[in-house]
Protein backbone atom coordinates (compact mmCIF):
# COMPACT_ATOMS: atom_id res chain seq x y z
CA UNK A 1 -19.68 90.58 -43.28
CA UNK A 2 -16.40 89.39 -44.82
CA UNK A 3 -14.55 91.85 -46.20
CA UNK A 4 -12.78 90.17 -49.09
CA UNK A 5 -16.51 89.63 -49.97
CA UNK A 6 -17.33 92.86 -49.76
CA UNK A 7 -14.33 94.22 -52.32
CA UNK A 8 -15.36 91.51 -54.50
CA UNK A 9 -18.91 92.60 -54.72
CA UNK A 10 -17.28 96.06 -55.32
CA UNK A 11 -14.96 95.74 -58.12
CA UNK A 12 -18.22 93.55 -59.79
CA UNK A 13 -20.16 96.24 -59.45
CA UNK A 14 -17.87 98.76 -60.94
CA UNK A 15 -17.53 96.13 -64.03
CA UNK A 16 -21.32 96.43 -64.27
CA UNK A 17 -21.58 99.22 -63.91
CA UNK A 18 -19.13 100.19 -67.01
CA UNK A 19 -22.38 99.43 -68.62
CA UNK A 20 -20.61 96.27 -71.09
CA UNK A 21 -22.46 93.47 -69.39
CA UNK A 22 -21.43 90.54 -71.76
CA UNK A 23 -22.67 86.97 -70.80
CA UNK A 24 -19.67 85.60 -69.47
CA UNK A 25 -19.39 88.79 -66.78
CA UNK A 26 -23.31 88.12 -65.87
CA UNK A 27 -22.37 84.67 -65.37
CA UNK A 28 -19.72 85.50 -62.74
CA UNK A 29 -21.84 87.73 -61.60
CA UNK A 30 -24.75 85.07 -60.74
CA UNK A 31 -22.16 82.56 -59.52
CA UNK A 32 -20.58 85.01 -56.98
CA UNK A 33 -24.21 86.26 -55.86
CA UNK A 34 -25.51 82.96 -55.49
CA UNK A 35 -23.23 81.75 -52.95
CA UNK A 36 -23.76 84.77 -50.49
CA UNK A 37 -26.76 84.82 -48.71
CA UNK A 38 -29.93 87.62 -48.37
CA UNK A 39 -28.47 89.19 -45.30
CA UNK A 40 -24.66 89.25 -46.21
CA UNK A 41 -25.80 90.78 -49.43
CA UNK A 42 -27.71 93.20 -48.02
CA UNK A 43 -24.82 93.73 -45.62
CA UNK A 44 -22.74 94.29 -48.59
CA UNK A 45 -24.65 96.76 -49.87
CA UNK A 46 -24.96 98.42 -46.91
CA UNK A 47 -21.13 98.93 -46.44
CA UNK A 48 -20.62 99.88 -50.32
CA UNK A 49 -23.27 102.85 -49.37
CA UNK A 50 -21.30 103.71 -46.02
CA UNK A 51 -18.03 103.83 -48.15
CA UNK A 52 -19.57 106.08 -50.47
CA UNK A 53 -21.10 104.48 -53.08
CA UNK A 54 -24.68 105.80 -54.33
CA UNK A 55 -27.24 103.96 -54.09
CA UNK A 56 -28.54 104.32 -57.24
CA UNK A 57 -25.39 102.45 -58.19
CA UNK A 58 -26.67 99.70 -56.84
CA UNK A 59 -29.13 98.64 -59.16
CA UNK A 60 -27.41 96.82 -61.27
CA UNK A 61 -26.41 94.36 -58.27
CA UNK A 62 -29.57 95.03 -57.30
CA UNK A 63 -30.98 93.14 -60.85
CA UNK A 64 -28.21 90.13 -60.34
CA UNK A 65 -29.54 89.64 -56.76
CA UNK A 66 -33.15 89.51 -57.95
CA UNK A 67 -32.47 87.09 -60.36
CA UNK A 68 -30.67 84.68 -57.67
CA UNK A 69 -33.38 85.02 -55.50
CA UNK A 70 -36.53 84.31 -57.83
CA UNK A 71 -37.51 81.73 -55.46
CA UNK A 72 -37.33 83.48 -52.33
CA UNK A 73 -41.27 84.55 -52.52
CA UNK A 74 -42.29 81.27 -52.32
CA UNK A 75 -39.94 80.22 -49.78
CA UNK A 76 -41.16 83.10 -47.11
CA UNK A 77 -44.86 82.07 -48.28
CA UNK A 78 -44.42 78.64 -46.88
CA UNK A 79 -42.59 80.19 -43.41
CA UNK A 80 -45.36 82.54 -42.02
CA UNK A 81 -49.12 82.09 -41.31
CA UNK A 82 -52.25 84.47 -43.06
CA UNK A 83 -52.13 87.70 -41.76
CA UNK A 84 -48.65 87.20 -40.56
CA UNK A 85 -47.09 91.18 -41.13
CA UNK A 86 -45.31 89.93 -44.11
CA UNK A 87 -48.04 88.12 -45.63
CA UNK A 88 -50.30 91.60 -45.53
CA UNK A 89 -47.88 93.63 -47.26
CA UNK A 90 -47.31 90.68 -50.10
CA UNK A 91 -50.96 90.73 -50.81
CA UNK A 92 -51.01 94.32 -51.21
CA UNK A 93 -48.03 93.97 -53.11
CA UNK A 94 -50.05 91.55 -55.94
CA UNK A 95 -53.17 94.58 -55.47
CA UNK A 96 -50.74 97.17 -56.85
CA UNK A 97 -49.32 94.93 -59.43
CA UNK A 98 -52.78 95.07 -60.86
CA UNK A 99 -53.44 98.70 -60.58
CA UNK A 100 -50.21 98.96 -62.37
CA UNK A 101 -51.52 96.91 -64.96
CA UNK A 102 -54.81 99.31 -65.41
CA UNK A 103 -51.93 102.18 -65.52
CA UNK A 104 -50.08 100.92 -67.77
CA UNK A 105 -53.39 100.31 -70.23
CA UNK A 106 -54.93 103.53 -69.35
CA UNK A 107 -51.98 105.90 -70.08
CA UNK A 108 -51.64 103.93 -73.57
CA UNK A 109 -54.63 104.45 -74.46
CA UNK A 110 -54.54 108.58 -73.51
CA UNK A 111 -51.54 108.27 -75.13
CA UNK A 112 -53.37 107.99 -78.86
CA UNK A 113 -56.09 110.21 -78.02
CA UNK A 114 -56.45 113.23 -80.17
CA UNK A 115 -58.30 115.13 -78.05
CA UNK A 116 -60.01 115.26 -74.97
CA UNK A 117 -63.37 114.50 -76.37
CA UNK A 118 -62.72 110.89 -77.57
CA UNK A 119 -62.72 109.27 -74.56
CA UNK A 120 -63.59 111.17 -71.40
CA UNK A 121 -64.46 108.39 -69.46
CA UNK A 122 -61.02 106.96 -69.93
CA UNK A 123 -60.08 110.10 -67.42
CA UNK A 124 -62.78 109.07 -64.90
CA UNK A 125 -60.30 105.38 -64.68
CA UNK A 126 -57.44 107.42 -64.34
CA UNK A 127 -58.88 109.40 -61.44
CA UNK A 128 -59.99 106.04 -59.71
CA UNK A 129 -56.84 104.09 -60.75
CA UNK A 130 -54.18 107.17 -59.15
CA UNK A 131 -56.22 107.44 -56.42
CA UNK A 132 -55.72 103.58 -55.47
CA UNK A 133 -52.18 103.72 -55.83
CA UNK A 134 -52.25 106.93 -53.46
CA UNK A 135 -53.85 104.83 -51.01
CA UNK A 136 -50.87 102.74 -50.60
CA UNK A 137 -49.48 105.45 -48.12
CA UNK A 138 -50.30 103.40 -45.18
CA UNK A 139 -48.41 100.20 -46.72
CA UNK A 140 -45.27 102.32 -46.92
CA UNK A 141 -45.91 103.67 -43.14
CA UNK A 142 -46.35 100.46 -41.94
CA UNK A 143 -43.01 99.71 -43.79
CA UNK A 144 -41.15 102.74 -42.49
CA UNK A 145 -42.54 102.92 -38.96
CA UNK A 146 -42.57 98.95 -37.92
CA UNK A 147 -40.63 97.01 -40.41
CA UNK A 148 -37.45 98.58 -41.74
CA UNK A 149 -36.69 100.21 -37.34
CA UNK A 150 -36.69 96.83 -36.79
CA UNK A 151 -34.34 95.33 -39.41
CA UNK A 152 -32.29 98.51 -38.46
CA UNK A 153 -32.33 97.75 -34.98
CA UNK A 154 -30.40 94.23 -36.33
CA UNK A 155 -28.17 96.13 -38.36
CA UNK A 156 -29.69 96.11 -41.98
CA UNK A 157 -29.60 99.67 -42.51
CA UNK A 158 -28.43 100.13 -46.14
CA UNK A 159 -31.64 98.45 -47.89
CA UNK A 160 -34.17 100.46 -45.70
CA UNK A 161 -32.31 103.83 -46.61
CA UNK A 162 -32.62 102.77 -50.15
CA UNK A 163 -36.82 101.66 -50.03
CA UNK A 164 -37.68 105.07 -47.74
CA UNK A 165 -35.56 106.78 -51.08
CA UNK A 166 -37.73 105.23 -53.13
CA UNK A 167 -40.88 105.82 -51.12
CA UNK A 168 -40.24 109.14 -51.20
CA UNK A 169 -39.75 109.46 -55.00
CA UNK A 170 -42.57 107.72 -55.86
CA UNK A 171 -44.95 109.80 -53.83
CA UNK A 172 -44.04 112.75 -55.76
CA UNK A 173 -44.80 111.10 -59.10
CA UNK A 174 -48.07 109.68 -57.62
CA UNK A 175 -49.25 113.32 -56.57
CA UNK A 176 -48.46 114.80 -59.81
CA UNK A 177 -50.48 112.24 -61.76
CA UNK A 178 -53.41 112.39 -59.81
CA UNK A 179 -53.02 116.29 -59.79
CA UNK A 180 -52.99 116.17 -63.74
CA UNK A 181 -56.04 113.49 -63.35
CA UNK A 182 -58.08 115.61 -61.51
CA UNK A 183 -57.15 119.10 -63.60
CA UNK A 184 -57.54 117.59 -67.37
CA UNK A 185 -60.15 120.28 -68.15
CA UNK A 186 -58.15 123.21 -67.55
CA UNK A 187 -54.86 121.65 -69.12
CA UNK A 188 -53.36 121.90 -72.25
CA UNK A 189 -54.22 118.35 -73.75
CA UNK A 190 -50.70 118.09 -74.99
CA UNK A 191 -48.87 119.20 -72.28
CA UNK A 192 -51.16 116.72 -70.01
CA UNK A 193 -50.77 113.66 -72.03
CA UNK A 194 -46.76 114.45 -72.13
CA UNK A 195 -47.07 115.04 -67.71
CA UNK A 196 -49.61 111.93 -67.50
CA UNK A 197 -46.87 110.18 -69.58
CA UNK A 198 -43.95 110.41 -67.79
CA UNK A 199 -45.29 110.18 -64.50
CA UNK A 200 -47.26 107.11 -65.04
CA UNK A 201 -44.12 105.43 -66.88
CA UNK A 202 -41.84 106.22 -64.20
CA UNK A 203 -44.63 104.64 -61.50
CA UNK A 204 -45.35 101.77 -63.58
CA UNK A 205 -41.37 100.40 -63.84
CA UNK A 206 -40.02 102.04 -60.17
CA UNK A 207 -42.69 100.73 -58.47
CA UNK A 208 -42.53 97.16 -60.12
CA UNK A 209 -38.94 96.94 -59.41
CA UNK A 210 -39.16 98.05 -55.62
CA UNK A 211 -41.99 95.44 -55.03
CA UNK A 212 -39.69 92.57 -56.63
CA UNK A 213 -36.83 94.01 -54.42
CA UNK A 214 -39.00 94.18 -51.53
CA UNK A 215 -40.77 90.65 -52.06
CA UNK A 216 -37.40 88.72 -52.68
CA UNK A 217 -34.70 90.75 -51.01
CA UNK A 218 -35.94 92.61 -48.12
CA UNK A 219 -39.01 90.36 -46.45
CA UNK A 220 -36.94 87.73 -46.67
CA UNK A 221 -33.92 89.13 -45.05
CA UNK A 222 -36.70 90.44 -42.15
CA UNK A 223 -37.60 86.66 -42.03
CA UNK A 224 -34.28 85.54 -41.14
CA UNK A 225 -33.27 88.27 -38.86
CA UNK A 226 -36.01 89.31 -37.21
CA UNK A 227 -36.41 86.24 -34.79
CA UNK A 228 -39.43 85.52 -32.34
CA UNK A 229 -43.27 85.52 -32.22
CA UNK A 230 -43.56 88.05 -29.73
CA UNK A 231 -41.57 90.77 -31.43
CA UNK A 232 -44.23 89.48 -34.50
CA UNK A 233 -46.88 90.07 -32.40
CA UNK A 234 -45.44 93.29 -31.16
CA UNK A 235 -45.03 94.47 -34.88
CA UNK A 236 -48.47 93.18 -35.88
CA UNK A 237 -49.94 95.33 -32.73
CA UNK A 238 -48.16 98.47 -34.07
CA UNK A 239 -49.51 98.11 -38.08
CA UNK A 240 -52.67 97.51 -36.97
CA UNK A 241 -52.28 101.46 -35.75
CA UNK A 242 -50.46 102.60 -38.42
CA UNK A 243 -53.42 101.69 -40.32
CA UNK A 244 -54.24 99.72 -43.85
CA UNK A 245 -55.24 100.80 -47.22
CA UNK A 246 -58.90 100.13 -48.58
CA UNK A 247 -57.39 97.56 -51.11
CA UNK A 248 -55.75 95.42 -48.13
CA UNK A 249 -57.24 91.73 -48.79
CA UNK A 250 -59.04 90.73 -45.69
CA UNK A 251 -59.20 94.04 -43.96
C-alpha cells in the first residue's frame, strides 16, 4: 500500500472525523475513495489501526467506502456459483435483514404497550424472532474460523479484527434480549421495555451496518485475494463442519 495514500486517507479521516462534514469535504472524500480499490482500502485501514488509530474511528471512512462501493454486491453475485462460500453467507445475510425487520416492528410495538396484558403474544414473536438472530452463531464461526484466517493469511488483517469486534459486541446484546424475552413475567414492565429497547436498537442499526460492510467491503476483497478453486473447495469443506444455521437457504 502506498504510503502517501495512506496519510491522505489519514488526515481525511481526521477532517471527518471533526464531525463538520459539509458537502464539498464528502465530495473529496468520494473522489479520493473511489479511485483506490477494495483491498488497498482495506489495507489502509489496516495500517491506520497498526499506527494507532481505533477502530471505531473508522466508521466514518467506513460510511464513504460503502457508498463507493454500492455496486460491489452485484458484482461478486455475478463472479461465484450457488452455494459458492460467499454466496451462503449473502443469503443469510438477506435472512437476517428480515428478522431485523420483525425486530424493528416488534420492539415498536412493546414500545407503546401499557402493560403487559395488552399484547402477550407480541412477547411469544419476540422469543421466536431473538432466538433466530441467536442462531446466526454458526454464520459468524464460519466467518471467524474459515474466512477472515484466510484473508489474514493474505495480509488483510485490519477488517477481520474489526468484524470479530463486532461479532463479539453483538452477541452480548443478542443474549440480553433474548434473556429479557424469555424473563418478561418476572420483570418490571418498565425496566424491560427500557432493556428490550436499547438492546434491540443497538442490534437492529450495528448489525445492518456490519452486513453492508461485510457484503460490499469484505466478500469482495476475499474475492479478489483469495485466488483458486481448490482453496474454495478447501474452505467450503471446512464450513460445512463448522456448521449452518436453521435459516441457511438451501441447507
Amino acid at each position: 500500500m502506498d504510503d502517501k495514500k495512506v496519510e491522505q486517507l489519514a488526515n481525511l479521516l481526521n477532517r471527518l472525523n471533526q464531525g463538520n462534514i459539509t458537502d464539498e469535504l464528502r465530495q473529496e472524500a468520494l473522489q479520493i475513495v473511489s479511485n483506490i480499490d477494495p483491498v488497498e482500502l482495506s489495507l489502509a485501514e489496516q495500517k491506520l489501526i497498526q499506527d494507532g488509530m481505533n477502530p471505531e474511528d473508522l466508521r466514518n471512512l467506513c460510511d464513504v467506502h460503502m457508498e463507493v462501493l454500492s455496486d460491489e454486491l452485484d458484482k461478486v453475485k455475478n463472479n461465484i456459483d450457488e452455494g459458492h462460500v460467499i454466496d451462503t453467507l449473502i443469503n443469510e445475510h438477506e435472512k437476517l435483514k428480515e428478522f431485523l425487520t420483525n425486530l424493528e416492528d416488534i420492539n415498536s410495538a412493546i414500545q407503546l404497550m401499557k402493560s403487559k396484558e395488552e399484547n402477550t403474544d407480541i412477547f411469544k414473536r419476540l422469543v421466536e424472532t431473538s432466538t433466530l438472530i441467536i442462531d446466526a452463531e454458526n454464520h459468524h464461526l464460519r466467518e471467524e474460523n474459515v474466512l477472515f484466517p484466510e484473508l489474514e493469511k493474505r495480509g488483510i488483517t485490519g477488517p477481520t479484527r474489526i468484524m470479530r469486534m463486532e461479532h463479539d459486541e453483538l452477541r452480548l446484546r443478542k443474549k440480553t434480549l433474548k434473556d429479557a424475552a424469555l424473563n418478561v413475567e418476572t420483570m418490571d414492565f418498565k425496566e424491560f421495555k427500557s432493556v428490550v429497547d436499547e438492546a434491540a436498537k443497538y442490534i437492529i442499526f450495528n448489525l445492518r451496518d456490519h452486513i453492508y460492510k461485510e457484503n460490499h467491503i469484505l466478500y469482495p476483497t476475499a474475492i479478489e485475494r483469495i485466488e483458486g478453486a481448490e482453496i474454495w473447495k478447501d474452505m467450503k469443506e471446512r464450513c460445512d463442519k463448522v456448521g449452518y444455521c436453521s435459516f441457511t437457504p438451501g441447507i
